[in-house]
C-alpha atoms as a PDB file:
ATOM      1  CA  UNK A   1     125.292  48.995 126.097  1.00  0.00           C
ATOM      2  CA  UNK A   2     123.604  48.445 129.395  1.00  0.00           C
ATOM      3  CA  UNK A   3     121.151  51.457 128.572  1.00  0.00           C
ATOM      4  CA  UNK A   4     119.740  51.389 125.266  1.00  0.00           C
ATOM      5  CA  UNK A   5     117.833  54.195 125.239  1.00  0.00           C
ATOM      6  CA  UNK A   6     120.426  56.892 124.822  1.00  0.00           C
ATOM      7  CA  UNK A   7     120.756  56.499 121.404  1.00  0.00           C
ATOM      8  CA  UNK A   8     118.392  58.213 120.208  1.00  0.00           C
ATOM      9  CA  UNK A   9     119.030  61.250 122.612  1.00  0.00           C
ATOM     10  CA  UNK A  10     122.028  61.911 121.803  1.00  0.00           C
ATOM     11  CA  UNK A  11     120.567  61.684 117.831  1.00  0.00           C
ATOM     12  CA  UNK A  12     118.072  64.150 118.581  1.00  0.00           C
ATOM     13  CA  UNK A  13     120.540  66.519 120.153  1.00  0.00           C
ATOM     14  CA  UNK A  14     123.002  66.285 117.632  1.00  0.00           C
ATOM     15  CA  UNK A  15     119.868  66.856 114.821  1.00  0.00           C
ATOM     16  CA  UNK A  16     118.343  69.469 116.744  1.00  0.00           C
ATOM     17  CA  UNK A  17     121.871  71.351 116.914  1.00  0.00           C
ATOM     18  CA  UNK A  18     122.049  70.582 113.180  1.00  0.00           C
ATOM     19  CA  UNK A  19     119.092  72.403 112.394  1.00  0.00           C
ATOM     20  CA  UNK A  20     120.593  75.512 114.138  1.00  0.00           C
ATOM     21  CA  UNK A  21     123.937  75.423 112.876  1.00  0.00           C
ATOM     22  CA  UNK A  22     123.142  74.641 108.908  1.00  0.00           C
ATOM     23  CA  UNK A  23     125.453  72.317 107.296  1.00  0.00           C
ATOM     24  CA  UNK A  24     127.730  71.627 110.088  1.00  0.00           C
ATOM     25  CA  UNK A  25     127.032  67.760 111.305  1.00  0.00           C
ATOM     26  CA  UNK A  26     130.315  67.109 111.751  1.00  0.00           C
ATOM     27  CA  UNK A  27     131.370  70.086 114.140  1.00  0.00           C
ATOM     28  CA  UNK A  28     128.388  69.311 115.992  1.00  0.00           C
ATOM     29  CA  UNK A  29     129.050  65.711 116.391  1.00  0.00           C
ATOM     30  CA  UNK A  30     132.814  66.510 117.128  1.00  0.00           C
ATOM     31  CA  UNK A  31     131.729  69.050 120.149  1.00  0.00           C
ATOM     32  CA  UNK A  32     129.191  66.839 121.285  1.00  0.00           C
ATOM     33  CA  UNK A  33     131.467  63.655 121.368  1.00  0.00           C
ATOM     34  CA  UNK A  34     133.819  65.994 123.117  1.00  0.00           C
ATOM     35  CA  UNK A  35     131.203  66.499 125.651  1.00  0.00           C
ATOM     36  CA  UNK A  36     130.733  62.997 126.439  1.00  0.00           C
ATOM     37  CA  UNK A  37     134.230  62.188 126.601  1.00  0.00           C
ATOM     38  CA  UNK A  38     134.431  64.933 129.496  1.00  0.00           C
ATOM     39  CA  UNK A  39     136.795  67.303 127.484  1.00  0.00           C
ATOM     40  CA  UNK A  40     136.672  70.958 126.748  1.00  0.00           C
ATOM     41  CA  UNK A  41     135.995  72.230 122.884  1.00  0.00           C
ATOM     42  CA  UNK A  42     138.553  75.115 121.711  1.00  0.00           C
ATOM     43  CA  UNK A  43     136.885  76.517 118.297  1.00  0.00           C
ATOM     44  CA  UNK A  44     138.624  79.011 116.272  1.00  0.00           C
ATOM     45  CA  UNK A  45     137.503  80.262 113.477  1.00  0.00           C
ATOM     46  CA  UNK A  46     136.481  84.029 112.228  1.00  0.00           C
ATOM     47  CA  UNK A  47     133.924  86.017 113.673  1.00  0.00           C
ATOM     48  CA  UNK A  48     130.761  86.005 112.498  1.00  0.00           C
ATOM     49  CA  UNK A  49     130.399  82.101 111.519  1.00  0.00           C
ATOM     50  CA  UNK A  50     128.257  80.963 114.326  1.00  0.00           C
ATOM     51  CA  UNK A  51     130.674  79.661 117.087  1.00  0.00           C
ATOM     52  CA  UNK A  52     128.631  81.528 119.514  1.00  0.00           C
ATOM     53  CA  UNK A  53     125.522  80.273 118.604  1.00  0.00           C
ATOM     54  CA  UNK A  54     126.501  76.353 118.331  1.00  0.00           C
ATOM     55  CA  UNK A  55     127.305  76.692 122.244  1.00  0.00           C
ATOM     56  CA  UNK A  56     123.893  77.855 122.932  1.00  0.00           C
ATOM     57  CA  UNK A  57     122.239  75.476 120.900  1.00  0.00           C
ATOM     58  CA  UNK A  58     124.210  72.620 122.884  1.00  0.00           C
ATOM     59  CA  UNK A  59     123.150  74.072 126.378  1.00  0.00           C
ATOM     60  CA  UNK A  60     119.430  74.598 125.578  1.00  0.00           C
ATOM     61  CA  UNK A  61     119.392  71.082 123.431  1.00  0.00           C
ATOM     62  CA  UNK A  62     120.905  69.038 126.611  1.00  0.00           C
ATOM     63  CA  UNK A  63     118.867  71.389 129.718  1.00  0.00           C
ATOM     64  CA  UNK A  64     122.170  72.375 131.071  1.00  0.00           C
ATOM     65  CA  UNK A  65     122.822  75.377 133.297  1.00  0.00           C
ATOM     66  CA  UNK A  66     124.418  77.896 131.033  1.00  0.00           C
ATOM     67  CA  UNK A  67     126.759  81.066 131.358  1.00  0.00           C
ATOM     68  CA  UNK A  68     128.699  83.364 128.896  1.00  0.00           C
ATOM     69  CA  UNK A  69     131.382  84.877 129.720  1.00  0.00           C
ATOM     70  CA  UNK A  70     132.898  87.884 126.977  1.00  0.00           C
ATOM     71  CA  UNK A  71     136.899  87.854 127.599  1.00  0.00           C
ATOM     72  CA  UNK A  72     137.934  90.866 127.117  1.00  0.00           C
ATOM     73  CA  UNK A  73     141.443  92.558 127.926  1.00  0.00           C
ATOM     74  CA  UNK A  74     140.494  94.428 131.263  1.00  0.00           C
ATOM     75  CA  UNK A  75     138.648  91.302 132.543  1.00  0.00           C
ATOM     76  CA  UNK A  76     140.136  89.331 135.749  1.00  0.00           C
ATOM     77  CA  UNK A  77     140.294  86.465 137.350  1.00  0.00           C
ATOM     78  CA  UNK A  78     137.678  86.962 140.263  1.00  0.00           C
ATOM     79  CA  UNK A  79     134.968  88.402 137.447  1.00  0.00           C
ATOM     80  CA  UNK A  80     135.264  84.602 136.125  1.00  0.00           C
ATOM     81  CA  UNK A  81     135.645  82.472 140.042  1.00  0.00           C
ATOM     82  CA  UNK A  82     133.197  85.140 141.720  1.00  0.00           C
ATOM     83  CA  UNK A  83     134.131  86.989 144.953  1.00  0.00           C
ATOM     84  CA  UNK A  84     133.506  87.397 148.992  1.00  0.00           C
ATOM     85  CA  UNK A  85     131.363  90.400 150.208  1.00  0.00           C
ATOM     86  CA  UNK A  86     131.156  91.641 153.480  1.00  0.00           C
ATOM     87  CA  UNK A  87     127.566  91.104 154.481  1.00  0.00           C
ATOM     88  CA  UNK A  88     126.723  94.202 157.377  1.00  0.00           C
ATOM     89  CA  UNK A  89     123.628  92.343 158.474  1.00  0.00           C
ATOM     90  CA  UNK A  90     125.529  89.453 158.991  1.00  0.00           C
ATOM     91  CA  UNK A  91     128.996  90.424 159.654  1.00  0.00           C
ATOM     92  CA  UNK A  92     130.514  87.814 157.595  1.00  0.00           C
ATOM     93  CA  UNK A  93     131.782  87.320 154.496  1.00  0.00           C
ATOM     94  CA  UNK A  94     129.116  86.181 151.764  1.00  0.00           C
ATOM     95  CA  UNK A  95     130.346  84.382 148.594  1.00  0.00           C
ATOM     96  CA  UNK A  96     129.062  85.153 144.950  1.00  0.00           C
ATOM     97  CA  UNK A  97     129.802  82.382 142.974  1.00  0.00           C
ATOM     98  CA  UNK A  98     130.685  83.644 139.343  1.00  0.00           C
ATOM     99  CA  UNK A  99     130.172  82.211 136.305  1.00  0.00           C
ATOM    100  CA  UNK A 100     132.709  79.306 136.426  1.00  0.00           C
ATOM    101  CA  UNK A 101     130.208  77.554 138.448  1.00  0.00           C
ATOM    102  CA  UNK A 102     127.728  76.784 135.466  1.00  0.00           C
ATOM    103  CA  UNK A 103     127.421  73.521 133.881  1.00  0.00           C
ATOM    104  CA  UNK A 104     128.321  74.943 130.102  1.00  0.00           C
ATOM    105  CA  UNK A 105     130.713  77.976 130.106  1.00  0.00           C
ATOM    106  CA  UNK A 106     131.345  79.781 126.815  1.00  0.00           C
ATOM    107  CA  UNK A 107     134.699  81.990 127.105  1.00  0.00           C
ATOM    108  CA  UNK A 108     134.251  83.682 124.319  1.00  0.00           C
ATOM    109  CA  UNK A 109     137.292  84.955 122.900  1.00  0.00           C
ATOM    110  CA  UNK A 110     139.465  83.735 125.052  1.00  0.00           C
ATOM    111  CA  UNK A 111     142.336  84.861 123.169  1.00  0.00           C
ATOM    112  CA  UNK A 112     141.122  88.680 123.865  1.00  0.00           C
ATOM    113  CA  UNK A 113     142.291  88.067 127.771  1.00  0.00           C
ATOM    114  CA  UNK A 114     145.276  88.644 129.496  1.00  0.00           C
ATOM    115  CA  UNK A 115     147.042  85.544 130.395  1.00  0.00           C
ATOM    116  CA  UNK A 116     146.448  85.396 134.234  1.00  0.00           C
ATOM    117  CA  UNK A 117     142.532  85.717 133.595  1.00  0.00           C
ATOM    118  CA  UNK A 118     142.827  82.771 131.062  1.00  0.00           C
ATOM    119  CA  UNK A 119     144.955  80.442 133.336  1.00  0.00           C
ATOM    120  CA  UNK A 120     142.217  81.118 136.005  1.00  0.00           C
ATOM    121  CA  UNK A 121     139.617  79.139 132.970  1.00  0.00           C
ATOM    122  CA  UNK A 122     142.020  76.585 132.850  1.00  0.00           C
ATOM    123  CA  UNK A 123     143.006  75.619 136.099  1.00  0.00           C
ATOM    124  CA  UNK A 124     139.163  75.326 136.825  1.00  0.00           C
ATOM    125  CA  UNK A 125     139.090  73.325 133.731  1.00  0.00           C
ATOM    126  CA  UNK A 126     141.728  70.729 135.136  1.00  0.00           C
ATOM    127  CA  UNK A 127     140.930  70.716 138.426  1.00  0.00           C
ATOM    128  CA  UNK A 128     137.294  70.762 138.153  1.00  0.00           C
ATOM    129  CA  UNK A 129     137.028  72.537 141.229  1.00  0.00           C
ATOM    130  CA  UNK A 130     138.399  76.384 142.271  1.00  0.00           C
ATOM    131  CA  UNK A 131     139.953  77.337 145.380  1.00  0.00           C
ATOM    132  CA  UNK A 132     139.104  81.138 146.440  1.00  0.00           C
ATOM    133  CA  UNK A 133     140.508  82.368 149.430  1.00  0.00           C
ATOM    134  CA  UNK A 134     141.772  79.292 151.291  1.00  0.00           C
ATOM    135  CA  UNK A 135     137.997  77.649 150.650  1.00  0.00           C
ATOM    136  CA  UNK A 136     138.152  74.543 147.513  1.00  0.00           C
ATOM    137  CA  UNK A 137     134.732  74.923 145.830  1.00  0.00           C
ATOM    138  CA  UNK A 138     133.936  71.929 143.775  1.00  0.00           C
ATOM    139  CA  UNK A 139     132.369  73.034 139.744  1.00  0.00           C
ATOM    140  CA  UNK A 140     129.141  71.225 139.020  1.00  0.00           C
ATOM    141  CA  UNK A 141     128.414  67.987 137.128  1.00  0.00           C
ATOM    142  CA  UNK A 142     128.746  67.541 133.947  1.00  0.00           C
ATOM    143  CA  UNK A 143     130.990  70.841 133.672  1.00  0.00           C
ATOM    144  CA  UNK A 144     131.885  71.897 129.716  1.00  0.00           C
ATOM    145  CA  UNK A 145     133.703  75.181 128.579  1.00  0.00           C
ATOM    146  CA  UNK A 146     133.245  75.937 124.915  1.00  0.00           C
ATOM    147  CA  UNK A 147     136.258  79.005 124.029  1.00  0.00           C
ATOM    148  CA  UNK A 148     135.935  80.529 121.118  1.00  0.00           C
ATOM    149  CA  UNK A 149     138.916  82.096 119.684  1.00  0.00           C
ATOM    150  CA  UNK A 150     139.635  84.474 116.982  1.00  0.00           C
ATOM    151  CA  UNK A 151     142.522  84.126 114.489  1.00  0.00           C
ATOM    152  CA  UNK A 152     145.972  84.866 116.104  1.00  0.00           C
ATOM    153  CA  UNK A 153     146.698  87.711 113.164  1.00  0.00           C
ATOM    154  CA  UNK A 154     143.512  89.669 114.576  1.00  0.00           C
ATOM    155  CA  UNK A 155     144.437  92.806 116.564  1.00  0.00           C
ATOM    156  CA  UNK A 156     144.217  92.818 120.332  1.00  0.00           C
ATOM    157  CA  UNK A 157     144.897  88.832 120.905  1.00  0.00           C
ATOM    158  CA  UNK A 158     146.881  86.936 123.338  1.00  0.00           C
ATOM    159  CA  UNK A 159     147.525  83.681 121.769  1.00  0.00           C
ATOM    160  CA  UNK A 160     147.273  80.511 124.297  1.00  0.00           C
ATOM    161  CA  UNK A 161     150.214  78.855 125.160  1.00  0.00           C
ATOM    162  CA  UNK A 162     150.980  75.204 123.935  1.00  0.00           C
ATOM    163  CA  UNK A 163     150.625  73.895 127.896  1.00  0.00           C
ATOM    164  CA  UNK A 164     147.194  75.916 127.783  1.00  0.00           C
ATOM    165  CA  UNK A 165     145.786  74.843 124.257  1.00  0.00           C
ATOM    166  CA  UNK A 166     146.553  70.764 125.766  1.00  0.00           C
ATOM    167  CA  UNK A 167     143.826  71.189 128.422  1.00  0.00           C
ATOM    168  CA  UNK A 168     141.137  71.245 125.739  1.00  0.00           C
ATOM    169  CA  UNK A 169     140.556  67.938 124.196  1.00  0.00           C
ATOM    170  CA  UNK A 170     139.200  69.576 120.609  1.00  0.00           C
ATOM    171  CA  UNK A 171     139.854  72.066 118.796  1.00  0.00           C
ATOM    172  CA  UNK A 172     137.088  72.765 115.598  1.00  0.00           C
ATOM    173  CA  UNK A 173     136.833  75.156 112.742  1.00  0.00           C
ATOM    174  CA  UNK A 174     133.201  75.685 111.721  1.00  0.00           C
ATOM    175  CA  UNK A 175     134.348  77.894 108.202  1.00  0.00           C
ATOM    176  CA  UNK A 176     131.694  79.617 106.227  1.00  0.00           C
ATOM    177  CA  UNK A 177     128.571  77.393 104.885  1.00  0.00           C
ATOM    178  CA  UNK A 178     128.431  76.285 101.275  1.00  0.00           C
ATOM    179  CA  UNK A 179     125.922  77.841  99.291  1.00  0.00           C
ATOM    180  CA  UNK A 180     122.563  75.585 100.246  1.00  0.00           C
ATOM    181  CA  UNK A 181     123.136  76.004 103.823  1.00  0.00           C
ATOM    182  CA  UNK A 182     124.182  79.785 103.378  1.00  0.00           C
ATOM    183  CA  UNK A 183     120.972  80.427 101.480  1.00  0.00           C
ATOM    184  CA  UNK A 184     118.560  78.507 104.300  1.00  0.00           C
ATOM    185  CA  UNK A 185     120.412  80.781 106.573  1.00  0.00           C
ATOM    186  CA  UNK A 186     119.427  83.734 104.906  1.00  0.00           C
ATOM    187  CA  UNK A 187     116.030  83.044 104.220  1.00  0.00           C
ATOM    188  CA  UNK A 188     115.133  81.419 107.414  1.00  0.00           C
ATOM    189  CA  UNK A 189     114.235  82.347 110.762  1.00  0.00           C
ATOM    190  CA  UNK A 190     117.113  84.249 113.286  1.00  0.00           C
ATOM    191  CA  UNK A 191     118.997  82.066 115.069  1.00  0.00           C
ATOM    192  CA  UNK A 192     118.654  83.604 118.377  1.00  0.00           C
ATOM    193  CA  UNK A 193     114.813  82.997 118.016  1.00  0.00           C
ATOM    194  CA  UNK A 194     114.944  79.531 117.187  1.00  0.00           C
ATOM    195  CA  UNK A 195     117.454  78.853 120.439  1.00  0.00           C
ATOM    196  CA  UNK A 196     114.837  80.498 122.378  1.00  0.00           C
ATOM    197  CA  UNK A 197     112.525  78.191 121.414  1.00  0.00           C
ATOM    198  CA  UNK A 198     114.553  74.722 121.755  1.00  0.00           C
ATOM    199  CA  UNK A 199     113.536  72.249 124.035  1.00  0.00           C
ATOM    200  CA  UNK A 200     115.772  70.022 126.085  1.00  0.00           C
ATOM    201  CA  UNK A 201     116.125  66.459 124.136  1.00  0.00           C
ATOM    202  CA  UNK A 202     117.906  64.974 127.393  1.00  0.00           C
ATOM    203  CA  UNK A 203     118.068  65.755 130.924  1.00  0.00           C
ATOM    204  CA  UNK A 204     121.270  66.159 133.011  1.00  0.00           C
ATOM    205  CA  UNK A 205     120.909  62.840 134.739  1.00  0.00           C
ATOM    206  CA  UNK A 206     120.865  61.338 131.444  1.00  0.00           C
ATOM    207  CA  UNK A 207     123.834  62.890 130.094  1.00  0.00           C
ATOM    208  CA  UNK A 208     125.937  62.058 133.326  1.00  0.00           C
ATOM    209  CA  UNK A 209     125.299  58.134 132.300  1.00  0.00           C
ATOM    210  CA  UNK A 210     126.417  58.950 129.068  1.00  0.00           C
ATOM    211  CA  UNK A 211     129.900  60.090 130.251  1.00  0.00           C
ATOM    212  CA  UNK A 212     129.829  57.091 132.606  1.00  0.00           C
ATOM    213  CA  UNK A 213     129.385  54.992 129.552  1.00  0.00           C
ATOM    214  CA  UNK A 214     132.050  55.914 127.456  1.00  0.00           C
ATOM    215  CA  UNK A 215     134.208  55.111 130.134  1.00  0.00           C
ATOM    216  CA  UNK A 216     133.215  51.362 129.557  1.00  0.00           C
ATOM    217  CA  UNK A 217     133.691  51.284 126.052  1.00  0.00           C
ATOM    218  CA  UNK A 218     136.049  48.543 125.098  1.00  0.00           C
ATOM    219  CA  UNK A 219     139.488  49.410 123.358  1.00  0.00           C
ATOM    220  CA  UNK A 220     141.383  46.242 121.876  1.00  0.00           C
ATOM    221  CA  UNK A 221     144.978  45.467 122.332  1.00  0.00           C
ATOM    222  CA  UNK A 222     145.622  45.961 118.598  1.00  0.00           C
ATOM    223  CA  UNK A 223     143.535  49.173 119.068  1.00  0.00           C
ATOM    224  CA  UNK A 224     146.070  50.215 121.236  1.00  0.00           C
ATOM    225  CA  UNK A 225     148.866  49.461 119.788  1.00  0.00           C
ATOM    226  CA  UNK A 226     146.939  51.779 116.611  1.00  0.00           C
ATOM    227  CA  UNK A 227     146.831  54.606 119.233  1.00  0.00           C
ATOM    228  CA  UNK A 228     150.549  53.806 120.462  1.00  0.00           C
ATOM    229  CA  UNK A 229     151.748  53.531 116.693  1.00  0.00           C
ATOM    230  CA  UNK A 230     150.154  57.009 116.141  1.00  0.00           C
ATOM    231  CA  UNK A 231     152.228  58.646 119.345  1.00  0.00           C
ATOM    232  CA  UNK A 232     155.544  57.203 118.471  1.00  0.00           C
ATOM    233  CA  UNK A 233     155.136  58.673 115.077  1.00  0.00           C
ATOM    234  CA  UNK A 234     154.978  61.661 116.043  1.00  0.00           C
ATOM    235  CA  UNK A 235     157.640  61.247 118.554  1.00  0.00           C
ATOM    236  CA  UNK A 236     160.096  60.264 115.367  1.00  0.00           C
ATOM    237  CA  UNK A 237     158.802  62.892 112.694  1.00  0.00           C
ATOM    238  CA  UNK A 238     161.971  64.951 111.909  1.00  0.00           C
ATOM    239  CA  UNK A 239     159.540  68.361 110.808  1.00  0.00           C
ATOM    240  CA  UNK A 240     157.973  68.443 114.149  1.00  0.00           C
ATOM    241  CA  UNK A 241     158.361  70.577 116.823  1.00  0.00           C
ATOM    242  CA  UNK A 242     157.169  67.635 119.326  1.00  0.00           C
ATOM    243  CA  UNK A 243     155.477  64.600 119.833  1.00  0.00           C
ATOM    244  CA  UNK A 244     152.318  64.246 121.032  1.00  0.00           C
ATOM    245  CA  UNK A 245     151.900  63.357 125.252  1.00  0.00           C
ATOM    246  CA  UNK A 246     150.321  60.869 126.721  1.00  0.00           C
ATOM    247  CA  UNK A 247     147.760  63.455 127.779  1.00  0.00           C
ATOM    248  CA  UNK A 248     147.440  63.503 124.091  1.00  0.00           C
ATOM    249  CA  UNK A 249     147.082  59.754 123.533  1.00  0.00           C
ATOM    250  CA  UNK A 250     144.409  59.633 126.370  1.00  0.00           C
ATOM    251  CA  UNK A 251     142.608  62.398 124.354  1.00  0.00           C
ATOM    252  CA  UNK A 252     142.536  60.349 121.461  1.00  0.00           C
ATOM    253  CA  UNK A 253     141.399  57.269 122.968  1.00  0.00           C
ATOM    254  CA  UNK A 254     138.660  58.817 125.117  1.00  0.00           C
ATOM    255  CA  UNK A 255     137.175  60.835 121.385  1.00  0.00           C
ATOM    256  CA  UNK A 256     137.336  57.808 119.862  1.00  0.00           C
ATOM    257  CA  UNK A 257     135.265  56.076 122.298  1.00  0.00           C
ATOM    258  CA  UNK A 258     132.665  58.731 122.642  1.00  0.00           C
ATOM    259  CA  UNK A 259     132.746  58.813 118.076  1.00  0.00           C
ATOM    260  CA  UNK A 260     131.905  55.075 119.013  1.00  0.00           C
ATOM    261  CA  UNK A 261     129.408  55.408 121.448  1.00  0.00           C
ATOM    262  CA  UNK A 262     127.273  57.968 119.252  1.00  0.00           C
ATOM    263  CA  UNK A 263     127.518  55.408 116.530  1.00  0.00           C
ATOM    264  CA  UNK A 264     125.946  52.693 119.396  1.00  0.00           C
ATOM    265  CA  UNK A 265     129.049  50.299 119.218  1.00  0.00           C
ATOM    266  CA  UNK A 266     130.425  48.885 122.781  1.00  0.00           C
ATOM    267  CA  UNK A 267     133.975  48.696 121.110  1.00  0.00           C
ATOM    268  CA  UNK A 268     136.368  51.277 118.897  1.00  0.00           C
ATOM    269  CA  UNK A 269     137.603  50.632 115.768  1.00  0.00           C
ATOM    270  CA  UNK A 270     139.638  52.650 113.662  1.00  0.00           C
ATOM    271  CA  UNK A 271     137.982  54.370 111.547  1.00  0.00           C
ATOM    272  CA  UNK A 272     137.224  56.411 115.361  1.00  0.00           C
ATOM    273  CA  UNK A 273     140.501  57.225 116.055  1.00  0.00           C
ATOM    274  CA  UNK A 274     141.065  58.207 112.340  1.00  0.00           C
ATOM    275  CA  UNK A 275     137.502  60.677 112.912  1.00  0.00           C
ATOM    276  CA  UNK A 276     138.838  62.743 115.807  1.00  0.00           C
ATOM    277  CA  UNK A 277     142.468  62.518 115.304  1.00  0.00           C
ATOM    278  CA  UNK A 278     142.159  66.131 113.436  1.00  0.00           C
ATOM    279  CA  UNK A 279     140.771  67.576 116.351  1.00  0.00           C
ATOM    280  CA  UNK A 280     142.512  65.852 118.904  1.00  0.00           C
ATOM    281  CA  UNK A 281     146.091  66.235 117.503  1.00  0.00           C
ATOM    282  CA  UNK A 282     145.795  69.317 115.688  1.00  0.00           C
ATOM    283  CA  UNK A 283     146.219  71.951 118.231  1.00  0.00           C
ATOM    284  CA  UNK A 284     149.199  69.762 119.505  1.00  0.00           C
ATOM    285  CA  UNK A 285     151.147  69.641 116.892  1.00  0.00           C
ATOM    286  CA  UNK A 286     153.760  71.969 115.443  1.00  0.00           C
ATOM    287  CA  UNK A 287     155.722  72.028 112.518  1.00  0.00           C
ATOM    288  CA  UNK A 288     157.846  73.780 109.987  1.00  0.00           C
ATOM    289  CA  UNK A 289     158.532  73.714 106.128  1.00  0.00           C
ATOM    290  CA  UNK A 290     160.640  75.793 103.533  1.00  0.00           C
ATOM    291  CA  UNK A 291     157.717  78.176 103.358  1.00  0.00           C
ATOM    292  CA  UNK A 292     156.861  78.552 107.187  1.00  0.00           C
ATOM    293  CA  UNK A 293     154.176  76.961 109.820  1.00  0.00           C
ATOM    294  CA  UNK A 294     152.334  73.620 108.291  1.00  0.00           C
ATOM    295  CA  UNK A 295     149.148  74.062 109.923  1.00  0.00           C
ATOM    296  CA  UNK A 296     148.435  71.497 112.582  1.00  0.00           C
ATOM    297  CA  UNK A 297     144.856  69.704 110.500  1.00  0.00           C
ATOM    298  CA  UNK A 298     147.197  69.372 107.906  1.00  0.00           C
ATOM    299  CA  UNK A 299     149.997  67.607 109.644  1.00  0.00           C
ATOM    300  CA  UNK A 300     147.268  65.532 111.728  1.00  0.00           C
ATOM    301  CA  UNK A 301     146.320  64.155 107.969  1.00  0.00           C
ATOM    302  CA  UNK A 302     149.508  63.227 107.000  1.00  0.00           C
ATOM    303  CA  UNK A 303     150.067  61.592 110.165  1.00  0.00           C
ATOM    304  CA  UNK A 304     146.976  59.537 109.484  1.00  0.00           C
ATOM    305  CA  UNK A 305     148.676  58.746 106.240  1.00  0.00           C
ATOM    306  CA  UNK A 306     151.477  57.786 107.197  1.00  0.00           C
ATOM    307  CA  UNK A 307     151.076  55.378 109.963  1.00  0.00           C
ATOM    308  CA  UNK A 308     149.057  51.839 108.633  1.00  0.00           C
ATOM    309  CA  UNK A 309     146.281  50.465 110.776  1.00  0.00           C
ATOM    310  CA  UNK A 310     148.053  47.218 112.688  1.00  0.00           C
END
């Protein structure tokens, strides 16, 4: 790497999160390799388990700019993008940016929206820019949304659409601590005090480079032809739905090289794919058994074991 000295930022962040979010080292080093590879994080999981919390622990942990936004069912588009008031001093039309144009954006419960209010998210999210009344405003750099979503059997949900749940590039499950980390939890300090009182490990500037430099991380021709091997599988499986895209490879690739990064290698190797295929593929893929709905970790595992390394 040409910059050695992100290594142990991006440790500290990812330890500092840790100490927030007990017990959870790999969901925080999924979301932030997310980060770095310039996705957006989708977590779903009950309420109550601390998907809330890990969003604010990443924000205060990396300095960024930080907004939450509660989706509810009477919430619209424009409460999200912001709005144009007529200024009578002025006699013009003022804009008030909303809270789209933060750096971090947690949607929480995203699923709790109407559709049109969550397509507005997402075309932000793919664009990386909004266009309100004839005027493109570009989002800031780096720009991350964290949605949190509640199980679709909960009462007053919209579930996401397939073409929705692609743009995010993860999708996590935190699930309830085991019994050491539940305990510390209990007997410690309140989370929302100890986010108060993290410092930034990292500035913005210095995350920016990092996103720079997974783009330079090398993938092999046989690591390739992994990733490719991995896609056509899927393409082929007779109990899926679909395949996954090439959006979907890209995904894939661009995890594996941030998983590689974090572990200060220059080059991916398997064993990176194989770490955020789960969370990559699992939102994307849909299948069907004698007793109903495989759920989509589980068929991202089996696709893992059924496909050899070239």
């Amino acid at each position: 790497m040409n910059d050695p000295t992100f290594l142990p930022s991006i440790h500290r962040v990812i330890d500092q999160v840790g100490t927030v979010i007990l017990g959870k080292r790999p969901q925080v080093r999924l979301a932030i390799a997310c980060l770095l590879a310039r996705g957006h994080l989708l977590i779903e999981d009950l309420p109550g388990v601390g998907k809330t919390t890990l969003a604010h622990a990443i924000a205060k942990s990396l300095g960024l700019d930080f907004q939450r936004v509660q989706f509810t069912s009477d919430l619209l588009p424009n409460d999200i993008l912001g709005v144009s008031v007529f200024d009578m001093a002025a006699k013009t039309f003022a804009f008030h940016p909303g809270p789209i144009f933060a750096q971090l954006i947690l949607a929480d419960e995203i699923n709790r929206a109407t559709p049109k209010t969550q397509s507005a998210l997402l075309e932000a999210m793919e664009e990386h820019q909004v266009t309100i009344e004839g005027t493109t405003r570009r989002l800031p750099e780096p720009f991350f949304v964290i949605a949190t979503q509640n199980p679709s059997h909960q009462l007053g949900t919209f579930d996401l659409p397939e073409s929705q749940l692609d743009r995010f590039l993860m999708r996590i499950r935190l699930g309830y601590p085991d019994a050491e980390a539940e305990r510390a939890l209990l007997a410690g300090a309140a989370r929302r005090t100890m986010i108060d009182d993290l410092p930034a490990c990292m500035d913005v500037a210095g995350l920016v480079r990092l996103q720079a430099h997974v783009r330079e991380v090398f993938a092999s021709p046989a690591l390739i032809d992994y990733v490719q091997a991995l896609l056509a599988h899927t393409r082929r499986s007779t109990h899926l739905g679909s395949g996954l895209s090439p959006r979907a490879g890209l995904a894939l690739l661009n995890g594996a090289r941030a998983w590689a990064l974090i572990d200060g290698r220059n080059h991916v190797e398997p064993e990176d794919v194989q770490a955020v295929l789960p969370s990559v593929a699992g939102h994307r893929l849909h299948g069907q058994a004698a007793g109903g709905a495989i759920p989509g970790h589980e068929l991202a595992e089996r696709l893992l074991a059924e496909v050899a390394v070239p």
